[in-house]
N, C-alpha and C. Protein backbone atom coordinates (compact mmCIF):
# COMPACT_ATOMS: atom_id res chain seq x y z
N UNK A 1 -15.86 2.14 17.20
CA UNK A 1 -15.85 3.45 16.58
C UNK A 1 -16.31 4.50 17.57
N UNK A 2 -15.88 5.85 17.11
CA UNK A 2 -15.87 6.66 18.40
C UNK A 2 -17.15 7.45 17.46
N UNK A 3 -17.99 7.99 18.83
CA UNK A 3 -19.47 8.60 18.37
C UNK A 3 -19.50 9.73 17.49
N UNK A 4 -18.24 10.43 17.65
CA UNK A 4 -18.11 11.74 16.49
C UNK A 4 -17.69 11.21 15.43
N UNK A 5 -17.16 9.95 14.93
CA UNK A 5 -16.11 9.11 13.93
C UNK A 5 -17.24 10.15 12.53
N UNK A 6 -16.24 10.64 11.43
CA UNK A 6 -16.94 11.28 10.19
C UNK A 6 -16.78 10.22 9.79
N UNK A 7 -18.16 10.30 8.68
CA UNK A 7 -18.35 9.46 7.28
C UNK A 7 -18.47 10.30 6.27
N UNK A 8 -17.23 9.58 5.35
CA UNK A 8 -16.97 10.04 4.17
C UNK A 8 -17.45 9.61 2.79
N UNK A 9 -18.46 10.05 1.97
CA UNK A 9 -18.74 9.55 0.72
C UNK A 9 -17.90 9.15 -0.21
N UNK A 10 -18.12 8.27 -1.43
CA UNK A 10 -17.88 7.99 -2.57
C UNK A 10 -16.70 8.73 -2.82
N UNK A 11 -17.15 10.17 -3.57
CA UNK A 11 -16.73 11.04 -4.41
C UNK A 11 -14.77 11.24 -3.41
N UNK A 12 -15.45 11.60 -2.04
CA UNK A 12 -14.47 12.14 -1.52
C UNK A 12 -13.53 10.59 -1.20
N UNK A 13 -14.05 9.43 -1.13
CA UNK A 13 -12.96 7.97 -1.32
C UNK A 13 -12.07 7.99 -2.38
N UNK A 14 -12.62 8.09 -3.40
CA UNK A 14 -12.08 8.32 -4.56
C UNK A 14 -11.06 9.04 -4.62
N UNK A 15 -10.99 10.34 -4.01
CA UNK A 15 -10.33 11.24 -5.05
C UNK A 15 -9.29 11.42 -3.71
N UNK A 16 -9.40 10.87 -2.04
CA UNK A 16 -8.39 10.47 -1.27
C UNK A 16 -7.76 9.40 -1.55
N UNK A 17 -8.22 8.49 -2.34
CA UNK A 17 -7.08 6.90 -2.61
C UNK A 17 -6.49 6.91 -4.01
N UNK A 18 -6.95 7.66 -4.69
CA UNK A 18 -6.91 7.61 -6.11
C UNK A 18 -7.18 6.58 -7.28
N UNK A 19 -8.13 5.49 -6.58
CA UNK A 19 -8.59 4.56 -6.80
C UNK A 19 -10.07 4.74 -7.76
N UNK A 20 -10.13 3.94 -9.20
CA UNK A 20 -11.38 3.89 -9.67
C UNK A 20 -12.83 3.64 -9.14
N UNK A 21 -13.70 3.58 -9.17
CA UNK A 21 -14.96 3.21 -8.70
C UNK A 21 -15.25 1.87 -8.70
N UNK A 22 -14.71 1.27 -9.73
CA UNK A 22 -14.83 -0.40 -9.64
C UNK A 22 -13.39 -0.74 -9.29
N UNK A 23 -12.85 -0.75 -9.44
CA UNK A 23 -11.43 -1.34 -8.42
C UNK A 23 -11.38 -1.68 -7.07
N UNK A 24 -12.20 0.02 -6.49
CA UNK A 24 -12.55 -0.04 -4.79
C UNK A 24 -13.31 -1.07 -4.86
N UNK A 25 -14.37 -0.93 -5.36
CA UNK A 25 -15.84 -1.94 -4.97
C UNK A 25 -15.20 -3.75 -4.90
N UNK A 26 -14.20 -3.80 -6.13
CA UNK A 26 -13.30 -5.08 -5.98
C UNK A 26 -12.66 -5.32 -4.95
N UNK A 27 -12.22 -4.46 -4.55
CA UNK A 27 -11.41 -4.59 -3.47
C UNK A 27 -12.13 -4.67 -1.89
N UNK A 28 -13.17 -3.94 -1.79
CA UNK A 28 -14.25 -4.25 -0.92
C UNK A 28 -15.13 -6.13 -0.88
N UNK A 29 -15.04 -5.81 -2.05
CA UNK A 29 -15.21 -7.78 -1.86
C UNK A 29 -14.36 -8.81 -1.60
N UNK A 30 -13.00 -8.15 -1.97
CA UNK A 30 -12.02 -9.05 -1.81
C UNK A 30 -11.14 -8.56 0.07
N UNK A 31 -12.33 -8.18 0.49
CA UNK A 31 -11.45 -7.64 2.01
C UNK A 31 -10.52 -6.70 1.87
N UNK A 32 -10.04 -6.22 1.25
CA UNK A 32 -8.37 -5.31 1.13
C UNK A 32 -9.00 -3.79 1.13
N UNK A 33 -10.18 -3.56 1.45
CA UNK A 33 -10.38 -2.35 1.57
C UNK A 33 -11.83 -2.27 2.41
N UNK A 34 -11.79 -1.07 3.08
CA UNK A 34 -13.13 -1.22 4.41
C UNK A 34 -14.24 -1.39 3.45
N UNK A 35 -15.50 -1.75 4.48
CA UNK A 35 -16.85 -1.56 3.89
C UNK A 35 -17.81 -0.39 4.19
N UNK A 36 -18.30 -0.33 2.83
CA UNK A 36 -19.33 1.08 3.66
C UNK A 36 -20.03 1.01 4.40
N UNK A 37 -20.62 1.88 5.43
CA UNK A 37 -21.34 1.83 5.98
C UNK A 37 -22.90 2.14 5.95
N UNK A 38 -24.48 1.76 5.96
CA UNK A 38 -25.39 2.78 5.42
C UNK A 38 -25.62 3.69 6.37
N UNK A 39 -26.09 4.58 5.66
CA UNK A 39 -26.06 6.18 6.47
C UNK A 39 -27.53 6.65 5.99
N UNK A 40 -28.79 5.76 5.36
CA UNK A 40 -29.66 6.53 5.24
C UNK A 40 -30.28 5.47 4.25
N UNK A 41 -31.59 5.25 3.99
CA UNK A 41 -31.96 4.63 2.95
C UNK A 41 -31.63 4.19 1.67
N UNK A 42 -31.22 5.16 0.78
CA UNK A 42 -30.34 4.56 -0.40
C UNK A 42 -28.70 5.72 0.06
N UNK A 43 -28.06 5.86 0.87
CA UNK A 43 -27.13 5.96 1.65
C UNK A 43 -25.99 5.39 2.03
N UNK A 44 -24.68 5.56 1.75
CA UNK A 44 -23.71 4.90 2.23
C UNK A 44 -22.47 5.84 2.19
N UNK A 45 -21.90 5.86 3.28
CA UNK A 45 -20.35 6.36 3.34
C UNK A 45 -19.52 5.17 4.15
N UNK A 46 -18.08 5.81 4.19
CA UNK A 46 -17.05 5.25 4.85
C UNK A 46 -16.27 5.91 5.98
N UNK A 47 -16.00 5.43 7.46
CA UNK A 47 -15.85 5.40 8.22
C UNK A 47 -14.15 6.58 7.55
N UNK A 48 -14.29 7.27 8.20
CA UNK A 48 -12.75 8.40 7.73
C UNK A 48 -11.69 7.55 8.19
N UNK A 49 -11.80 6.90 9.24
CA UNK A 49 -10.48 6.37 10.03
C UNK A 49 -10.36 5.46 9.56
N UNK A 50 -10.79 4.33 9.21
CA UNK A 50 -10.69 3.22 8.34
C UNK A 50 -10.38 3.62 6.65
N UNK A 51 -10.58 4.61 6.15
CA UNK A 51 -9.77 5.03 5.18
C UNK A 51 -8.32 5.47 5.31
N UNK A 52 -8.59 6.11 6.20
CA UNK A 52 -7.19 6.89 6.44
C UNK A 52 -5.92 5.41 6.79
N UNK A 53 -6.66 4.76 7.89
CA UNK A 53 -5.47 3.29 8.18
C UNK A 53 -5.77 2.98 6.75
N UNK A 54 -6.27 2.68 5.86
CA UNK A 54 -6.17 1.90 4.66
C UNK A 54 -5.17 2.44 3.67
N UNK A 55 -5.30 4.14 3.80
CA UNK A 55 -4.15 4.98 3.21
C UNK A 55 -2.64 5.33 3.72
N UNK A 56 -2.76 4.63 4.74
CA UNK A 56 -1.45 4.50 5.63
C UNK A 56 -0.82 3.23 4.97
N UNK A 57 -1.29 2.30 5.06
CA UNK A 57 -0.82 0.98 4.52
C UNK A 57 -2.02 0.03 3.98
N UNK A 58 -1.54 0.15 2.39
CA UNK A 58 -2.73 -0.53 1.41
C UNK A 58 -2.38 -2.01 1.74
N UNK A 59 -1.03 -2.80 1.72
CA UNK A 59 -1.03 -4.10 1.77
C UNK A 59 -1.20 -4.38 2.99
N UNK A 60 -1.44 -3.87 3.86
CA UNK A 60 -1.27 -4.41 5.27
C UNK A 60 -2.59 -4.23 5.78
N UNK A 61 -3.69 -3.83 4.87
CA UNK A 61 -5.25 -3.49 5.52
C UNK A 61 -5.99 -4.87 5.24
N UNK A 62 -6.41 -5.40 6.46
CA UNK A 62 -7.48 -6.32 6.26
C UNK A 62 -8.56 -6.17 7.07
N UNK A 63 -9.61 -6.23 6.38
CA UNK A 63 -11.40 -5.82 7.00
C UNK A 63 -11.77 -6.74 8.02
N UNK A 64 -12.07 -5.75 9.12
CA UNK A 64 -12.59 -6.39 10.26
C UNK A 64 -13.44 -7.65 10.35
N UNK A 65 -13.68 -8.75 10.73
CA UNK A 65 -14.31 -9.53 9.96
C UNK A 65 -15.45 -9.28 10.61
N UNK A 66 -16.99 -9.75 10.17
CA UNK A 66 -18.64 -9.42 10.48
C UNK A 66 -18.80 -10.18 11.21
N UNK A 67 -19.57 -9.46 12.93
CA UNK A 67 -19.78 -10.51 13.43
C UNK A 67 -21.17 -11.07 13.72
């Protein structure tokens, strides 16, 4: 990831994928969609570019695996 890379919250995931709040979170467990990242103690966004490839092609996104 590049050092300027934005992180994007919740609200704004949502309303770029048009995806429910529990659907994503399903889909975050099931790999087919990125993971958040924490950004602060009770904190978390998502990497913009890894949304955006995920909004480019939903069947073809699979999560980097943890290493």
């Amino acid at each position: 990831m590049e050092h300027d890379e934005k992180i994007i919250r919740l609200r704004t995931v949502l309303a770029r994928t048009g995806l429910s709040r529990s659907t994503l979170y399903r889909m975050i467990a099931s790999g087919t969609f990125p993971r958040q990242q924490r950004i602060g103690i009770q904190a978390t966004g998502w990497y913009q570019s890894e949304v955006e490839q995920w909004i480019t092609d939903p069947p073809g996104y699979r999560a980097r695996k943890a290493v």
